[in-house]
Protein backbone atom coordinates (compact mmCIF):
# COMPACT_ATOMS: atom_id res chain seq x y z
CA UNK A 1 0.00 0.00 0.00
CA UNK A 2 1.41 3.41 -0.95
CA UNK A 3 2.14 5.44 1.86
CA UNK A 4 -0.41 8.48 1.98
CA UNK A 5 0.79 12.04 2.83
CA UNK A 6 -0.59 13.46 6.09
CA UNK A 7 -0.28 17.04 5.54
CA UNK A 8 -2.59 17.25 9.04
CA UNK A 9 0.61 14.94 11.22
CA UNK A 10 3.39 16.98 9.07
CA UNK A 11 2.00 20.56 10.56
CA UNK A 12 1.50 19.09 14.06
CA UNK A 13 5.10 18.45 13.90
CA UNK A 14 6.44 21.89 12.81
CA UNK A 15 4.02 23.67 14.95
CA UNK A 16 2.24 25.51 11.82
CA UNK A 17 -1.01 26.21 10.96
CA UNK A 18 -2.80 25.95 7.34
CA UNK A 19 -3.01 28.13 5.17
CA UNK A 20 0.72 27.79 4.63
CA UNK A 21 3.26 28.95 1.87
CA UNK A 22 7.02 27.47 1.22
CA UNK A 23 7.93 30.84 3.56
CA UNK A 24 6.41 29.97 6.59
CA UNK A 25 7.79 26.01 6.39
CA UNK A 26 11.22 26.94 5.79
CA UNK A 27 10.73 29.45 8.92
CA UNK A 28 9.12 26.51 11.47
CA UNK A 29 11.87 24.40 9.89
CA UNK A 30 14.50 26.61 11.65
CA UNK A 31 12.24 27.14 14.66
CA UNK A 32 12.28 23.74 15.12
CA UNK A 33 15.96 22.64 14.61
CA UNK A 34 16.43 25.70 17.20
CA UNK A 35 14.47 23.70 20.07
CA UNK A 36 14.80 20.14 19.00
CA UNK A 37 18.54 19.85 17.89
CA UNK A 38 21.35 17.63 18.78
CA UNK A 39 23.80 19.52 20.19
CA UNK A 40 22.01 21.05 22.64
CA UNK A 41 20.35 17.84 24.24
CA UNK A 42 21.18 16.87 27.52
CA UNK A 43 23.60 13.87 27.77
CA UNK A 44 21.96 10.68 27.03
CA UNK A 45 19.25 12.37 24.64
CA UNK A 46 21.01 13.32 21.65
CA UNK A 47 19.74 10.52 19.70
CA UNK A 48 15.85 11.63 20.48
CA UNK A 49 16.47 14.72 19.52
CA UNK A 50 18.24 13.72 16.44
CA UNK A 51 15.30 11.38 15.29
CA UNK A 52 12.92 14.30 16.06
CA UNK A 53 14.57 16.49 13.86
CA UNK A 54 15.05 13.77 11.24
CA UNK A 55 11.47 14.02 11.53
CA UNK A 56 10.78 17.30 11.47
CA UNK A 57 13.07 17.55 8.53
CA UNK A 58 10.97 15.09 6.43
CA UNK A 59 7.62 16.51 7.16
CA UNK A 60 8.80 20.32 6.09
CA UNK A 61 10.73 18.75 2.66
CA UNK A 62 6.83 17.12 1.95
CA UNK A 63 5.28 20.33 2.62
CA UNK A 64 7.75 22.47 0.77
CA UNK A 65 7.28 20.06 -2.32
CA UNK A 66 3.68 20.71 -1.53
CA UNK A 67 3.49 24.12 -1.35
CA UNK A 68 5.64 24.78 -4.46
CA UNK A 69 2.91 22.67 -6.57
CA UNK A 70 0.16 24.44 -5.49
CA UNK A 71 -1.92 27.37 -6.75
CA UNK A 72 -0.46 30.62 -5.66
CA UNK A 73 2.24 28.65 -3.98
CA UNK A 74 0.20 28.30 -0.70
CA UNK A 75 -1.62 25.13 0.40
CA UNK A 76 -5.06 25.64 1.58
CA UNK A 77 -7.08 24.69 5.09
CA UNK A 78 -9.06 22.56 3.13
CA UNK A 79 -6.47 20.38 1.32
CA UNK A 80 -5.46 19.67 4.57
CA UNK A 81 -8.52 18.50 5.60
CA UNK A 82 -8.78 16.10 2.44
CA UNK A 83 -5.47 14.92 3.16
CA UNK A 84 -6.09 14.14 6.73
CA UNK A 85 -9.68 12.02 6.07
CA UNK A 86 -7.32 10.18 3.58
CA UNK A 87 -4.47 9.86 6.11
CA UNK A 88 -7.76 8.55 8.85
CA UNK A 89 -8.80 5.74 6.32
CA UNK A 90 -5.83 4.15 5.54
CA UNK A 91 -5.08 4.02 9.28
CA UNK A 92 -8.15 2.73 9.98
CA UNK A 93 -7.74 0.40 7.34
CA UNK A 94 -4.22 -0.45 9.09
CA UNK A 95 -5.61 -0.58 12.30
CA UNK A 96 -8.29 -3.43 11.42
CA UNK A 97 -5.59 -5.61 9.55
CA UNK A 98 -3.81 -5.16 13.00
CA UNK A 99 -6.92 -6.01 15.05
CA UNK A 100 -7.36 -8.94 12.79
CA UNK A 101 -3.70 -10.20 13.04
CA UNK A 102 -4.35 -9.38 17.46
CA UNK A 103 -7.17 -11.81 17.25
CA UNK A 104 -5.31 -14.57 15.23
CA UNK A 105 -2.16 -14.04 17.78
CA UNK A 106 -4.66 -14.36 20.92
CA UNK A 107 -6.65 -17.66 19.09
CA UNK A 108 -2.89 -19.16 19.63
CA UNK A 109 -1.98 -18.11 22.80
CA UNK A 110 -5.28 -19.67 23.91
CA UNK A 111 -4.29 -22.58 22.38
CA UNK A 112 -1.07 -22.61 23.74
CA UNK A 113 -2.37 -21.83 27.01
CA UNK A 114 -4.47 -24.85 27.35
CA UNK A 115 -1.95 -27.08 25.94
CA UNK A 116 1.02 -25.51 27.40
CA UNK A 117 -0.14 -23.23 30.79
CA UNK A 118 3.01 -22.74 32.21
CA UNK A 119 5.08 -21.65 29.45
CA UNK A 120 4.89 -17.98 30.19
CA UNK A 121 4.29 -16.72 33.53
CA UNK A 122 5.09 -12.82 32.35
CA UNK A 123 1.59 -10.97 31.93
CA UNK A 124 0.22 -8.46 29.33
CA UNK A 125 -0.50 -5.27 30.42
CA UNK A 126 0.42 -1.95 29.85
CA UNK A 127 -0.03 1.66 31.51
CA UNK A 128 -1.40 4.78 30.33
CA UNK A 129 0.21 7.89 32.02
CA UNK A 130 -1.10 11.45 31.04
CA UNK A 131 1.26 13.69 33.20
CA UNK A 132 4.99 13.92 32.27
CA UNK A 133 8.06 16.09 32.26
CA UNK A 134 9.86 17.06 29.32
CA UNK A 135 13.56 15.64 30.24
CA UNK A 136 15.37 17.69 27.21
CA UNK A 137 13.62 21.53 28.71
CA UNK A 138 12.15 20.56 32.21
CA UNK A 139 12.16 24.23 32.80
CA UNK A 140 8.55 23.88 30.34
CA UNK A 141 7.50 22.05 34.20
CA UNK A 142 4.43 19.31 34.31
CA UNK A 143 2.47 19.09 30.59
CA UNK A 144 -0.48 17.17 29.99
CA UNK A 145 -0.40 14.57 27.26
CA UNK A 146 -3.13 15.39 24.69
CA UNK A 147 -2.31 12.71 22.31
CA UNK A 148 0.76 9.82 21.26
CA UNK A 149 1.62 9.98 17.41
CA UNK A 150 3.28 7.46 15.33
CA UNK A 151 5.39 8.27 11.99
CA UNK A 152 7.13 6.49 9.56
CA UNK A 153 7.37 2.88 8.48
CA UNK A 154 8.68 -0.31 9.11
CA UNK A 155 11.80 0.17 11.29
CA UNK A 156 11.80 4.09 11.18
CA UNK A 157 8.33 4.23 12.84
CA UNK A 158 9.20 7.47 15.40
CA UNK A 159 6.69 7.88 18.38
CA UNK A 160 5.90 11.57 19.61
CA UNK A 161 3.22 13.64 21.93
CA UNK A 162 1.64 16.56 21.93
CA UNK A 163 1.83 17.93 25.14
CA UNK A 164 -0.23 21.17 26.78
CA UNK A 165 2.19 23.30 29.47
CA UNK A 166 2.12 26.07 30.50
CA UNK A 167 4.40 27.90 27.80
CA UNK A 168 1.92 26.46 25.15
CA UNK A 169 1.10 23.13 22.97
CA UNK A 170 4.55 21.28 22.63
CA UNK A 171 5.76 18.77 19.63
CA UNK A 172 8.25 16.68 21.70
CA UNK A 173 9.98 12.62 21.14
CA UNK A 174 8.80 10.41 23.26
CA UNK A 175 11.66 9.43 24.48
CA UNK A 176 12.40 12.90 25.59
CA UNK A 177 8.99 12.04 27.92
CA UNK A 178 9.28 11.82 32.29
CA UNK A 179 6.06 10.49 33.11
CA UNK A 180 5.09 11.78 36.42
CA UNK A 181 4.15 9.54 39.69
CA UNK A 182 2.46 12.09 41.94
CA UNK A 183 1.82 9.38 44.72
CA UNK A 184 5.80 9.82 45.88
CA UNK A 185 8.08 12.40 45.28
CA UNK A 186 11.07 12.73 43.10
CA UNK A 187 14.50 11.07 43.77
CA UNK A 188 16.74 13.63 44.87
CA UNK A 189 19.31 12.79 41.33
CA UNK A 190 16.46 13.21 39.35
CA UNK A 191 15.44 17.09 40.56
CA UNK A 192 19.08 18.20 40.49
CA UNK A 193 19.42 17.15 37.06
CA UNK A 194 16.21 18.58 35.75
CA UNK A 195 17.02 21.83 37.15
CA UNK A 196 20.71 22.05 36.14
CA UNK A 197 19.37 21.18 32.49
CA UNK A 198 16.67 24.06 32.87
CA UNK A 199 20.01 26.71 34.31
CA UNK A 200 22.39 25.80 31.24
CA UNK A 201 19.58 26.38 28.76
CA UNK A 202 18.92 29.55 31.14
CA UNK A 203 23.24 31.05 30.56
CA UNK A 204 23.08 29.73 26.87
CA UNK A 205 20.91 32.61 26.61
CA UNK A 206 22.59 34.72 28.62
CA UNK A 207 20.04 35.08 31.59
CA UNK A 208 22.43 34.69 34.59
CA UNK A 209 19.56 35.33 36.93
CA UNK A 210 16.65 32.87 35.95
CA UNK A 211 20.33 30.25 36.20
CA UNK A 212 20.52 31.25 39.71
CA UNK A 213 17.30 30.95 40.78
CA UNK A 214 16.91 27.30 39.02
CA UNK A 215 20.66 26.17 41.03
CA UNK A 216 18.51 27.15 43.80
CA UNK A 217 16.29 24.27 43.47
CA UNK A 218 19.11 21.95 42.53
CA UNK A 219 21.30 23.16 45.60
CA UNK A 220 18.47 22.47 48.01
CA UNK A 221 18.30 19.07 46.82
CA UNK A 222 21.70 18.48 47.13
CA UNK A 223 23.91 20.83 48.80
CA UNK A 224 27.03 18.99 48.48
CA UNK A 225 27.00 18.40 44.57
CA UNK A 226 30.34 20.27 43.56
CA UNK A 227 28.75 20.47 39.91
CA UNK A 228 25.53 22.47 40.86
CA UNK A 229 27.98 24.78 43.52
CA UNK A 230 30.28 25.72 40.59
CA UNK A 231 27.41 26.13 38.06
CA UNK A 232 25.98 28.76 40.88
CA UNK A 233 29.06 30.58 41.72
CA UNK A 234 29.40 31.00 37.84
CA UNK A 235 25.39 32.55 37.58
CA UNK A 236 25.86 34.63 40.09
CA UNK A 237 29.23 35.98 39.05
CA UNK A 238 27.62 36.80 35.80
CA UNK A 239 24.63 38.14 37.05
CA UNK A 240 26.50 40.34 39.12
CA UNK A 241 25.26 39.51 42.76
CA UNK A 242 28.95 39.28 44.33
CA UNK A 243 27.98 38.51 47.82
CA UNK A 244 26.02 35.80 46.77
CA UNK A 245 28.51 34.46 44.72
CA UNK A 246 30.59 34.42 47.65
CA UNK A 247 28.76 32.01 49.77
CA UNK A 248 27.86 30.08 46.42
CA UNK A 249 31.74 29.52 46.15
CA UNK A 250 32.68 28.88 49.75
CA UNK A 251 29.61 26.18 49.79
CA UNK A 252 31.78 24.86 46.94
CA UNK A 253 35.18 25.25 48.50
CA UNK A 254 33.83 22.81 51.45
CA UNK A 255 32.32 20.43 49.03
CA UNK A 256 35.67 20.56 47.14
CA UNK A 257 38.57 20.55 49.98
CA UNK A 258 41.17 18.84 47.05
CA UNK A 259 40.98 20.97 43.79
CA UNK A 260 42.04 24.36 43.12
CA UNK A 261 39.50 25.14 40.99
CA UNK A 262 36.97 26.87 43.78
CA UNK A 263 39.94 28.48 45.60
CA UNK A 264 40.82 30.66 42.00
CA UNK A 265 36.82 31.16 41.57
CA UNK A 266 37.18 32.56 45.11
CA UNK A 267 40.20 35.01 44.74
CA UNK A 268 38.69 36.42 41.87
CA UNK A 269 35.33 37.19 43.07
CA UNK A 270 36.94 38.63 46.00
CA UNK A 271 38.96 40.78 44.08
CA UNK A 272 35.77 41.87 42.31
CA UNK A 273 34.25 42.72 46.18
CA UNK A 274 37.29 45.04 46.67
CA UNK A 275 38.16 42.55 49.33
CA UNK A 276 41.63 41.98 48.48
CA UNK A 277 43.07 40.62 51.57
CA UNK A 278 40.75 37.55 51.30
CA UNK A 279 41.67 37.23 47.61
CA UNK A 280 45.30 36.68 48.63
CA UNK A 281 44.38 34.44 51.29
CA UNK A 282 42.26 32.18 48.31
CA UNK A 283 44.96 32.72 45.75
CA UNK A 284 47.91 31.20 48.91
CA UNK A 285 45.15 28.34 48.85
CA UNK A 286 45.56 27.77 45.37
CA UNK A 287 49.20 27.67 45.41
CA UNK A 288 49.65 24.94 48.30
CA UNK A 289 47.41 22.94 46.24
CA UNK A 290 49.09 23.36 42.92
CA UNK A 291 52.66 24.05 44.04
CA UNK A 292 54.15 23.62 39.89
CA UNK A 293 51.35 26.25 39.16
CA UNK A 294 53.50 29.39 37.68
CA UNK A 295 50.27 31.52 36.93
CA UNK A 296 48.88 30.93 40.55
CA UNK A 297 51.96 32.28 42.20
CA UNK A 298 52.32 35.31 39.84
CA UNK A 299 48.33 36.15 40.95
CA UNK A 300 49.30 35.61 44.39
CA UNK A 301 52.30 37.62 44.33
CA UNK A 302 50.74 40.88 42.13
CA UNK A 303 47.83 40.21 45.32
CA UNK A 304 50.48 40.90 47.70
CA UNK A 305 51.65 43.49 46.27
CA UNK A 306 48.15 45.35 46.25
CA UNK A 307 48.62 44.94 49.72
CA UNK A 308 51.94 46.81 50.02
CA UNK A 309 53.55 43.05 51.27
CA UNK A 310 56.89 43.40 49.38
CA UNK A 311 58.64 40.39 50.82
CA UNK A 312 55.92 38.66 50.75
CA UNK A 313 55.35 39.22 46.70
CA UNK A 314 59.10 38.67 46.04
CA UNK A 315 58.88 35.39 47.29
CA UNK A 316 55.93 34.10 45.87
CA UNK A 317 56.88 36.05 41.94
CA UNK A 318 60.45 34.36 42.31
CA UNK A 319 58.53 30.64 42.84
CA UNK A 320 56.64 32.28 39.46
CA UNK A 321 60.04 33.30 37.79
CA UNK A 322 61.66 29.28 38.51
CA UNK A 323 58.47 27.62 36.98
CA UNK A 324 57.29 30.15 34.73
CA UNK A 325 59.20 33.00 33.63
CA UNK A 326 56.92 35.42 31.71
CA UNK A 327 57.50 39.16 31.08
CA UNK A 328 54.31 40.04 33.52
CA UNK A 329 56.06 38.07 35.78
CA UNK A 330 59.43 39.67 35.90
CA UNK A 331 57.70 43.35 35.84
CA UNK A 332 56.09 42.86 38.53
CA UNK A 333 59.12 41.40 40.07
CA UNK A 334 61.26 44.52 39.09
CA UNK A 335 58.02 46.49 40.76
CA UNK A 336 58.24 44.37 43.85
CA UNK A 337 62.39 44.89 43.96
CA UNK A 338 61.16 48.67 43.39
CA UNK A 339 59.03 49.14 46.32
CA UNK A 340 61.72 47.06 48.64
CA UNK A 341 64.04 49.50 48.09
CA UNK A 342 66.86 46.67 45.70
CA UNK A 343 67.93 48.63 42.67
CA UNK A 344 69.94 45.95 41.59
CA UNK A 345 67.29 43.18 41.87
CA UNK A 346 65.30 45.26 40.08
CA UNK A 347 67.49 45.57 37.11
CA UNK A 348 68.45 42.25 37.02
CA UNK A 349 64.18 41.53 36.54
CA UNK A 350 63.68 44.23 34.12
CA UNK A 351 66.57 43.20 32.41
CA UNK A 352 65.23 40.03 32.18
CA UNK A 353 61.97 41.17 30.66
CA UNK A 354 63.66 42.52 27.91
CA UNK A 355 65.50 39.33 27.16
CA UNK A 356 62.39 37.06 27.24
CA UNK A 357 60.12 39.96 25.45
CA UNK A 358 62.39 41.92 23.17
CA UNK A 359 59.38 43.74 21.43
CA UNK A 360 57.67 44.81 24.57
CA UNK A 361 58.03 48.42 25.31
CA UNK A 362 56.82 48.06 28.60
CA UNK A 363 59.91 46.10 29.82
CA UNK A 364 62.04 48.47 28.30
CA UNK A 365 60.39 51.49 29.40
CA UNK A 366 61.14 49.41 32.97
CA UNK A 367 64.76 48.70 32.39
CA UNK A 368 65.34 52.86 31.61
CA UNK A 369 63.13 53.79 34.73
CA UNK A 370 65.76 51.19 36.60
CA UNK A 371 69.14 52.46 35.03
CA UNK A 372 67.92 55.99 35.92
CA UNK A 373 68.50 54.80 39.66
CA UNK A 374 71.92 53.86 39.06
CA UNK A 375 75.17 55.12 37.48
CA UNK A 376 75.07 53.63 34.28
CA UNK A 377 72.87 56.91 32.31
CA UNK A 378 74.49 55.54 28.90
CA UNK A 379 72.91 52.42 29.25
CA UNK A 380 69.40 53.99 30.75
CA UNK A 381 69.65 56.85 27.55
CA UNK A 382 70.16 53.25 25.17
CA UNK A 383 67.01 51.63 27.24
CA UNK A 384 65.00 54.92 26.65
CA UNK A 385 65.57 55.20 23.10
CA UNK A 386 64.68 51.47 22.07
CA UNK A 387 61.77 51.85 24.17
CA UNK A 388 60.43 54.70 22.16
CA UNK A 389 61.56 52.54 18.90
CA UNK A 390 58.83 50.34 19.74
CA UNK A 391 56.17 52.59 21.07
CA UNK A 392 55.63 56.67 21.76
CA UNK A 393 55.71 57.33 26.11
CA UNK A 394 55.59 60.83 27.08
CA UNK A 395 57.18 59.25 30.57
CA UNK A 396 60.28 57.39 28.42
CA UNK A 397 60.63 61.27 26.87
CA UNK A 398 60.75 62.83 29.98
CA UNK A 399 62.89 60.80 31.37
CA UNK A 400 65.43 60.66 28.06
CA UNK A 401 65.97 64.40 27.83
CA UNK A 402 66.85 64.62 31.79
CA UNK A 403 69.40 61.81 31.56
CA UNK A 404 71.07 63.45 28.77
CA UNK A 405 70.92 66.85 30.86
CA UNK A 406 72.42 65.43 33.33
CA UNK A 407 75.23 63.58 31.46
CA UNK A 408 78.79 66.05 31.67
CA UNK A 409 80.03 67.88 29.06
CA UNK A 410 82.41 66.81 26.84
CA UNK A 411 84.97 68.99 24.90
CA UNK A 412 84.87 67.90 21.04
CA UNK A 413 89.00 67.26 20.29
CA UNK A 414 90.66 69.97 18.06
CA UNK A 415 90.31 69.50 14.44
């Protein structure tokens, strides 16, 4: 039997209503794949959502084909109606070879039955449930199942509801379907996973503070999971609520008393707070966890140096300088030797910025500021000048023309 087109199934699917041109399909076609496609499932659904959209896709190519044969280009309310009686018959006609075939099947199992009664002791029976959860948006809440499709043929028949919430009427897989037991509540797992689904969907568009609220829910049901504690440090950063990121990321620093990662959350949203002092005290955290860490002892040692602790920062930028030696790193070294009062440490860093970052003018403009301490001005007026190769400073000027001021006069020899 050729399959019949039904146009009334296909515009269930894209969520479109007739009359209908090729326009308006190709726009619910990218509707769709927007709600319903793979790379945004949550793990363990991607394949749903990839036979929904296989579906989807099929449905719009009919319709386009359709609509591009039709007068005017647009498909009428009433072709869809003939369609869909045609669509009714043959699966009426369907059902009634299946009813047929159910009889046959239960004329044998009666036989077997009375010849052979203990050859199956598993019963037939099924369950109808008509309140469910979408698992792929749970953030849609409780729908009501209004009706259970089937599409396709043969091993590519696809099963799908329509379900009512409160957002509106909703195409979705079936497998994407949570039926819902309202006799006991839900498992603890299951809650935190619906609404960290529901908060990712929430910062994938960019609305740090409906994420918050939904961690709320998922932190209440369980307090210790260091995945939903990160997830709402990170909302909150974004959102901008700073104190309550900082109790979001301490809950987390408990949960997580072995990993770093909290601890550098922590000293940065603490720098944020203007509390600086407790974002060295994070970032000295971070560093007796991750001792080979370069980066962490550079941030704590520029932290200490906010706080005016100059032996303090030279110690914990020369464990930087051993693992990693960056330019940032010896600047703020040569800063550190600066404010400690060591002109020749604080040479020996700039001059070592220079070497590891010959194009920076910034470590040159430091090496000139250095030599200007000392009694070397030839080699400060050389510093100044390649600094101002590289990049204009109104400071590296200044500085240039009162070096050579101060340099003594020299009689030219007699021609």
């Amino acid at each position: 039997m050729a399959r019949i087109l039904d146009l009334e199934q296909a515009l269930l699917l894209l969520e479109l209503e007739a009359p209908f041109d090729k326009r308006e399909v190709q726009l619910a076609r990218r509707r769709m794949a927007k709600v319903w496609h793979p790379d945004i499932a949550p793990p363990g659904r991607q394949h749903e959502h990839q036979r929904h959209l296989q579906a989807i896709n099929e449905a719009a190519d009919e319709l386009e084909r359709l609509a591009e044969g039709s007068r005017n280009g647009r498909v009428t309310r009433n072709a869809v109606k003939v369609s869909a009686a045609a669509a009714r018959r043959a699966r009426e006609e369907e059902g009634r070879r299946a009813y047929e075939a159910e009889q046959r099947a239960r004329e044998q199992a009666a036989d077997r039955a009375r010849h052979d009664p203990f050859g199956s002791r598993m019963p037939d029976h099924s369950v109808v449930h008509r309140y469910a959860r979408c698992t792929s948006y749970p953030e849609w809440g409780v729908g009501t199942v209004s009706g259970i499709y089937f599409s396709g043929e043969g091993d590519d028949v696809q099963q799908w509801a329509r379900m009512s919430f409160q957002v509106g009427v909703r195409t979705v897989p079936a497998g994407s379907l949570q039926f819902v037991d309202f006799s006991k509540p839900d498992p603890g797992a299951e809650r935190v996973e619906r609404f960290m689904t529901a908060a990712q969907h929430a910062l994938a568009e960019g609305n740090a503070e409906l994420a918050a609220k939904r961690l709320i829910y998922a932190r209440d049901a369980d307090p210790t999971n260091p995945a939903v504690l990160r997830l709402l440090t990170v909302a909150f950063w974004q959102a901008g609520n700073l104190p309550a990121a900082g109790r979001a990321v301490r809950d987390w620093g408990r949960a997580e008393t072995d990993r770093p990662t909290a601890e550098r959350y922590a000293s940065r949203i603490y720098e944020d707070m203007g509390a600086i002092d407790l974002a060295a005290e994070a970032a000295q955290r971070v560093t007796e966890r991750t001792p080979a860490d370069g980066s962490a002892w550079a941030r704590l040692g520029r932290l200490r140096l906010r706080l005016l602790q100059r032996a303090g920062a030279i110690e914990a930028l020369e464990r930087a300088r051993l693992i990693e030696p960056t330019v940032e790193v010896m600047l703020d070294l040569a800063l550190a030797h600066h404010l400690a009062g060591d002109v020749g440490a604080e040479v020996s860093a700039a001059q070592a910025a220079t070497l590891i970052a010959p194009d920076s003018p910034l470590a040159w403009s430091a090496l000139a500021h250095a030599l200007a301490r000392t009694d070397r001005p030839r080699e400060c007026i050389a510093a100044c000048e390649r600094a101002l190769q590289l990049g204009s400073d109104a400071e590296v000027s200044e500085l240039l023309e009162r070096v050579r001021a101060a340099l003594p006069q020299e009689l030219a020899p007699a021609g």
